[in-house]
Protein backbone atom coordinates (compact mmCIF):
# COMPACT_ATOMS: atom_id res chain seq x y z
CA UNK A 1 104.18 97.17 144.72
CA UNK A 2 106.60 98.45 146.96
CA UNK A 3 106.09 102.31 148.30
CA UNK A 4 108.60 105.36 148.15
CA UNK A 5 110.20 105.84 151.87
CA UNK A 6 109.80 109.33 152.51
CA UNK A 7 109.17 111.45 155.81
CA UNK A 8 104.78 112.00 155.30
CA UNK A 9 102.54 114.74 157.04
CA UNK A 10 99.02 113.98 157.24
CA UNK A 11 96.22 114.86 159.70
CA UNK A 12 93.64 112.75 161.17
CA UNK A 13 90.51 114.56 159.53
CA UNK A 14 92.05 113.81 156.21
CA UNK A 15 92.46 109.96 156.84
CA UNK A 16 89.23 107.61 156.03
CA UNK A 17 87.62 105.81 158.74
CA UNK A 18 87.17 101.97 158.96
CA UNK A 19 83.65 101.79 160.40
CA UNK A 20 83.62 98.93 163.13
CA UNK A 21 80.89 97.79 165.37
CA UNK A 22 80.76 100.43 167.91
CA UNK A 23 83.59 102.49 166.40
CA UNK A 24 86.16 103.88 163.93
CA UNK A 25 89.48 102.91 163.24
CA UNK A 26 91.72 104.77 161.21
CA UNK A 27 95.26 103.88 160.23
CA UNK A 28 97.27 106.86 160.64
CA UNK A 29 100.88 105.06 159.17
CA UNK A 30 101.15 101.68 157.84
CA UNK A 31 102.62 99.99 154.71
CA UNK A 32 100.67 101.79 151.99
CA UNK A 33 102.46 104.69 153.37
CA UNK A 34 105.73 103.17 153.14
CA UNK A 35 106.30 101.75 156.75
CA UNK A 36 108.42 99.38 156.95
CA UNK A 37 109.01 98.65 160.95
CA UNK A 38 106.32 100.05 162.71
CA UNK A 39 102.30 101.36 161.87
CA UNK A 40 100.11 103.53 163.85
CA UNK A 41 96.18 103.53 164.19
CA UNK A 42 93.27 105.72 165.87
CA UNK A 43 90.38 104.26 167.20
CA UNK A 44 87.65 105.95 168.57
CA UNK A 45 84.59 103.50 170.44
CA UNK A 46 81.44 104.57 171.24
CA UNK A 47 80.11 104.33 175.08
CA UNK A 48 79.07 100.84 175.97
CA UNK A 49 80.91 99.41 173.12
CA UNK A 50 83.86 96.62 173.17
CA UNK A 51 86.46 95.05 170.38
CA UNK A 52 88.57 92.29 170.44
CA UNK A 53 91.56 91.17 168.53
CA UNK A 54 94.19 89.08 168.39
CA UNK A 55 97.54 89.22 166.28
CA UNK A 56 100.43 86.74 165.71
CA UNK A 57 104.22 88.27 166.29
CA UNK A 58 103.21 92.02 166.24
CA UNK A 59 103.87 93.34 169.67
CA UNK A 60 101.01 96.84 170.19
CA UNK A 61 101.47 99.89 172.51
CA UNK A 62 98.14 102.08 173.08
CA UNK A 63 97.86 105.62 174.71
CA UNK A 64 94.68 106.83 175.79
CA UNK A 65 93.73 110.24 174.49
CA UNK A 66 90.31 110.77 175.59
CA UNK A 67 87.66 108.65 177.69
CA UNK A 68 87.46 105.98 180.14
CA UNK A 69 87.54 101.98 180.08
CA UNK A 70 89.05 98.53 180.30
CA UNK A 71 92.07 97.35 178.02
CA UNK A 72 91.56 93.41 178.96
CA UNK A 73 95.12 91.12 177.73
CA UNK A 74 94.16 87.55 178.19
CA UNK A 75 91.11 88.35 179.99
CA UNK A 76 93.13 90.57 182.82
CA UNK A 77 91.48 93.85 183.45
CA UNK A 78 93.47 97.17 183.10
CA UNK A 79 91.32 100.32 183.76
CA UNK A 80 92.48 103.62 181.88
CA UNK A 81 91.99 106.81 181.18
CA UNK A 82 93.71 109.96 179.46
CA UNK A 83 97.86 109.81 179.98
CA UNK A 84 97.78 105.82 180.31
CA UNK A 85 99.48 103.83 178.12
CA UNK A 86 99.06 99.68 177.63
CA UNK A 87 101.31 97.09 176.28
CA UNK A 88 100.31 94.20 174.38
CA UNK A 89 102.65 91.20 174.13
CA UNK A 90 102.14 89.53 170.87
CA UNK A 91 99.95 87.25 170.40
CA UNK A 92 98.03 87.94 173.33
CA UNK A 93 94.04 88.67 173.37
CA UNK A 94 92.98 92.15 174.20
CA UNK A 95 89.91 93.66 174.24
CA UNK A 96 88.81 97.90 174.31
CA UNK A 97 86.31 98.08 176.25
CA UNK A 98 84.52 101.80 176.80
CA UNK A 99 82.99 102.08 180.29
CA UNK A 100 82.42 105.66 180.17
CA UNK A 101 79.55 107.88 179.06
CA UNK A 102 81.90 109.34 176.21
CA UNK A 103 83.82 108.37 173.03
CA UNK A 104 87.22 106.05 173.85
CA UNK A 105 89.75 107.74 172.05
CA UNK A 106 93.04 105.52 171.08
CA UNK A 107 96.05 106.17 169.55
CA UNK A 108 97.96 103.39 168.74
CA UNK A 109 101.21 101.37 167.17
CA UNK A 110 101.91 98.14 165.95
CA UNK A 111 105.44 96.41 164.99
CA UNK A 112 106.28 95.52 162.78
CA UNK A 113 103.62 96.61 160.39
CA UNK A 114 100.86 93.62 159.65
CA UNK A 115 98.22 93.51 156.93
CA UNK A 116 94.67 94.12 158.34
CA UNK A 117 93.65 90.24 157.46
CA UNK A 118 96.19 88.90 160.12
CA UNK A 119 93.88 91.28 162.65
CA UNK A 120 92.00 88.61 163.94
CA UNK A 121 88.68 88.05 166.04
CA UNK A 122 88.80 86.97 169.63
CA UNK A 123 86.14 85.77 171.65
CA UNK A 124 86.27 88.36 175.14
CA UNK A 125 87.50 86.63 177.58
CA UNK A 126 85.95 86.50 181.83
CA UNK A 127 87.30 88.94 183.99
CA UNK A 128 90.72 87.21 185.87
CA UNK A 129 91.78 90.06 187.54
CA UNK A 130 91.42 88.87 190.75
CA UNK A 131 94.31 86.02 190.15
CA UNK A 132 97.28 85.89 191.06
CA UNK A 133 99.35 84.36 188.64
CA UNK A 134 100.47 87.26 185.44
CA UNK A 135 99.12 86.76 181.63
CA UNK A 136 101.72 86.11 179.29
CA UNK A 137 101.82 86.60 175.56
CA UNK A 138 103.08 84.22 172.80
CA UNK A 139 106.55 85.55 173.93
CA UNK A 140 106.43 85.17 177.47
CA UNK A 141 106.18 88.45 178.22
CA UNK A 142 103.55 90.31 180.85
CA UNK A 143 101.39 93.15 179.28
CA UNK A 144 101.61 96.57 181.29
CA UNK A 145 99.98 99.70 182.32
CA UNK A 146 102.16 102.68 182.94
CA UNK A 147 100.50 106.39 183.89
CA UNK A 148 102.10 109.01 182.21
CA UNK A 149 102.15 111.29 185.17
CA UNK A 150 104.24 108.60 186.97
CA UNK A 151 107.08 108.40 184.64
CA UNK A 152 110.18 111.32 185.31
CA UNK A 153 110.74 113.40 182.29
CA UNK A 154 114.04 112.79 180.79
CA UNK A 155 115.53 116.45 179.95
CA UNK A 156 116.78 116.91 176.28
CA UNK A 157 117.69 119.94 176.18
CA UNK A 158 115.15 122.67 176.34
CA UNK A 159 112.93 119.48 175.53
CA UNK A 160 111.83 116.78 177.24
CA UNK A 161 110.08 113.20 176.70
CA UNK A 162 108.79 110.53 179.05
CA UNK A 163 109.52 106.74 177.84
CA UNK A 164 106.06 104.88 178.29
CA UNK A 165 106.80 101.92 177.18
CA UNK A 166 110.61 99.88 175.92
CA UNK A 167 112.32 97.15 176.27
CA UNK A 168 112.64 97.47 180.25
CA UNK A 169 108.79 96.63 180.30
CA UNK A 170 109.10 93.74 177.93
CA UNK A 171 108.40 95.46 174.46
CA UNK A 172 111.15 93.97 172.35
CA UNK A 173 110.01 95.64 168.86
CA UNK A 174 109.45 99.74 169.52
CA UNK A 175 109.59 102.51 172.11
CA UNK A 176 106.69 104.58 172.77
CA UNK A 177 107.12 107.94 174.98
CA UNK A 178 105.48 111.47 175.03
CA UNK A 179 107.32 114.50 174.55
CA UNK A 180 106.60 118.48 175.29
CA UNK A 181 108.50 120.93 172.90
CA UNK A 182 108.74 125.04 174.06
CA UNK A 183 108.39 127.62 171.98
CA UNK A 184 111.51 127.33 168.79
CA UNK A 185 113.23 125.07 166.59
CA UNK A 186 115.78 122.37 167.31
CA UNK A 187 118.39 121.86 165.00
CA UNK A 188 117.92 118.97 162.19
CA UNK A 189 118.75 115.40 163.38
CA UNK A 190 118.20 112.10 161.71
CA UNK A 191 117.17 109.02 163.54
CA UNK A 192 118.26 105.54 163.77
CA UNK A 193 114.94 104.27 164.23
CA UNK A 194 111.59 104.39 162.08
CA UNK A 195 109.04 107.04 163.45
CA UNK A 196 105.16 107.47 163.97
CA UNK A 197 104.66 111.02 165.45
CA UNK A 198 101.07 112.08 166.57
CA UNK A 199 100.55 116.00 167.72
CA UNK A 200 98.61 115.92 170.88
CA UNK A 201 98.70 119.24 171.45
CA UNK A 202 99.83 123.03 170.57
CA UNK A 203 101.08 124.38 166.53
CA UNK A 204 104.08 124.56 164.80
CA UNK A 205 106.22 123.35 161.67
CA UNK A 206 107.45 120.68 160.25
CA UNK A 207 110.98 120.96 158.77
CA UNK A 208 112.49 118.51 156.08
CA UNK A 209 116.31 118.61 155.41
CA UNK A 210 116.45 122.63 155.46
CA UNK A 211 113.03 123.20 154.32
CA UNK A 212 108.98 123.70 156.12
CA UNK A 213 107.00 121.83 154.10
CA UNK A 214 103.95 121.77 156.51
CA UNK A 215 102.06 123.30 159.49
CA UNK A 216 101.46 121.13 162.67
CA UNK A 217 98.10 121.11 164.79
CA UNK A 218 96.82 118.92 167.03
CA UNK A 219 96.04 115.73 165.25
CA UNK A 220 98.63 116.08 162.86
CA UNK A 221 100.57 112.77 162.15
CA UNK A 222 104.36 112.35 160.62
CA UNK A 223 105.86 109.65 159.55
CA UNK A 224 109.76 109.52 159.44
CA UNK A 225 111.89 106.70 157.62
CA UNK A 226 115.35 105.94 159.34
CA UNK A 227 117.93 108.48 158.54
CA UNK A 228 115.84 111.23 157.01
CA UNK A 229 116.78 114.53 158.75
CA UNK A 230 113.77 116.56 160.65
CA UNK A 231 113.23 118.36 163.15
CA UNK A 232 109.62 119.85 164.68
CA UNK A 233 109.15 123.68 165.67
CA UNK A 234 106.99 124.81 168.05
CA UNK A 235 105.61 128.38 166.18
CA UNK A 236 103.29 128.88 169.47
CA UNK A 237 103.26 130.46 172.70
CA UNK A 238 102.21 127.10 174.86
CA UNK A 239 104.22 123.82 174.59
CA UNK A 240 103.55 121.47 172.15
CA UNK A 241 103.11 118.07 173.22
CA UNK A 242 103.90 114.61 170.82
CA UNK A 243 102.97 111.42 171.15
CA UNK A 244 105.35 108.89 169.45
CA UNK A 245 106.33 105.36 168.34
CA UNK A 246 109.83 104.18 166.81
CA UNK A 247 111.11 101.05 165.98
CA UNK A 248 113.74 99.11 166.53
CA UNK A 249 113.54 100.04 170.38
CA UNK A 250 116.03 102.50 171.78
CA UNK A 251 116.17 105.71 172.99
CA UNK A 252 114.29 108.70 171.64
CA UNK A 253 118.07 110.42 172.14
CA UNK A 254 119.47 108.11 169.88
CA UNK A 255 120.63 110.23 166.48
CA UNK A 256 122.40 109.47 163.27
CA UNK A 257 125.87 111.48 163.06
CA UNK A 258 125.79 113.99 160.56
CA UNK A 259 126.88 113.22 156.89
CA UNK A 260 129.25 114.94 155.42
C-alpha cells in the first residue's frame, strides 16, 4: 500500500526502538513514512558492543553524535568520534564497533530506501588497516572519513552548512552536510531533492507552506518530499544546528523556483 508524500515532524523519543544485540536502532524516515529516495536511522550501541551489515545497491552515510569507536568497510579501520562522518559504498561490509566506555550514538541515511530484510549479516572482518591498497565497494568506489571541523562552511546567507559527504567523495545517491541556523526565519523554499532533517541542537519552528505546524528541539526529525515548501526558524537565542540527508545528490543551495 503505497503512503501519502507529505513533509512529517517526529522526534526520536516518540519512535520505537529495534532492540539489537548490544543496541537500538530506530528508523527515524523510511518507506512507511512515505520515503521514496532516501531513509534515515539512529543507532545507539552499548560499550564493548559491535554490528555488522551488509546491503546490496544502497549507498549509507553515518555521523557520529555521541561516543567513540571503529566504523570498519571491508575490514579497514576508521576511528571516530563526535563531528565525523563515514561513507559506505554499497555493497561493502561495515561494522560499528564501540570502543569507548559510553553509548555510540549514530545517526544515519540510506539511499535509496531498502526494506529491513535486504539488511544483511556479515561476518567482521580482520583488521587491514595497515595495507596499502584502498577497499572498494560493489561500485568501485573507496569509503571515507571526513571531520566536520575540517570542512569550510559554505555561507548561505545569514546561514551556513558544511557538505560532509557528495558526489566529490564518491557518494553517487545523496548529500549529507551539517548546517547552523541564527536566531529568525528564512523565507519558504522548496527543494529539488528528498530530505531527512535531524535537529542536533538549539529550538525553533517548523513552517509548512505559510503555516507552524510544530516546535523543533533537539532530536526532532523532518522529513520533506521534493517540492514541498518549508522553511526552519530558529525561535532561540543560540544557533541551531541540523544534521541532514537529501537525495538525488546536489547542493543543499539547490531550490525549486517559485510557482506561480
Amino acid at each position: 500500500m503505497s503512503v501519502q508524500q507529505r513533509a512529517r515532524l517526529r522526534h526520536q523519543s516518540e519512535i520505537r526502538g529495534l532492540p539489537l544485540e548490544g543496541g537500538t536502532l530506530q528508523w527515524l524516515v523510511d518507506r512507511d513514512l512515505g520515503a521514496l529516495h532516501v531513509m534515515a536511522y539512529r543507532l545507539t550501541l552499548d560499550p564493548d558492543s559491535a554490528l555488522s551489515h551488509v546491503h546490496r545497491g544502497t549507498e549509507e552515510v553515518l555521523y557520529v553524535l555521541e561516543g567513540s569507536g571503529e566504523v570498519r568497510v571491508d575490514g579497514v579501520a576508521h576511528h571516530v568520534a563526535p563531528g565525523h562522518a563515514v561513507f559506505v559504498p554499497a555493497g561493502a561490509e561495515h561494522t560499528y564497533v564501540n570502543t569507548g566506555a559510553e553509548l555510540l550514538t549514530l545517526v544515519g541515511a540510506m539511499a535509496p530506501p531498502i526494506e529491513l530484510g535486504e539488511i544483511r549479516p556479515a561476518i567482521p572482518r580482520l583488521d587491514l588497516s595497515g595495507l596499502t591498497s584502498a577497499s572498494l565497494g560493489e561500485s568501485g568506489v573507496a569509503p571515507r572519513l571526513m571531520d566536520e571541523r575540517e570542512v569550510t562552511p559554505t555561507l548561505m546567507g545569514e546561514r551556513s552548512f558544511r557538505v560532509l559527504v557528495s558526489p566529490d567523495v564518491g557518494c553517487r545517491q545523496m548529500t549529507q552536510f551539517t548546517g547552523v541556523i541564527p536566531t529568525g526565519r528564512a523565507p519558504l523554499h522548496a527543494h529539488p531533492h528528498e530530505e531527512a532533517v535531524y535537529i542536533l541542537a538549539g529550538s525553533g519552528r517548523l513552517w509548512i507552506e505559510d503555516q507552524p505546524v510544530g516546535d523543533l528541539r533537539s532530536g526532532s526529525v523532518v522529513f520533506f518530499p521534493i517540492g514541498v515548501r518549508h522553511t526552519l526558524e530558529n525561535t532561540g537565542r543560540d544557533d541551531m544546528k541540523v544534521l541532514g540527508a537529501f537525495s538525488p545528490a546536489g547542493s543543499p543551495e539547490a531550490k525549486l523556483p517559485p510557482s506561480h
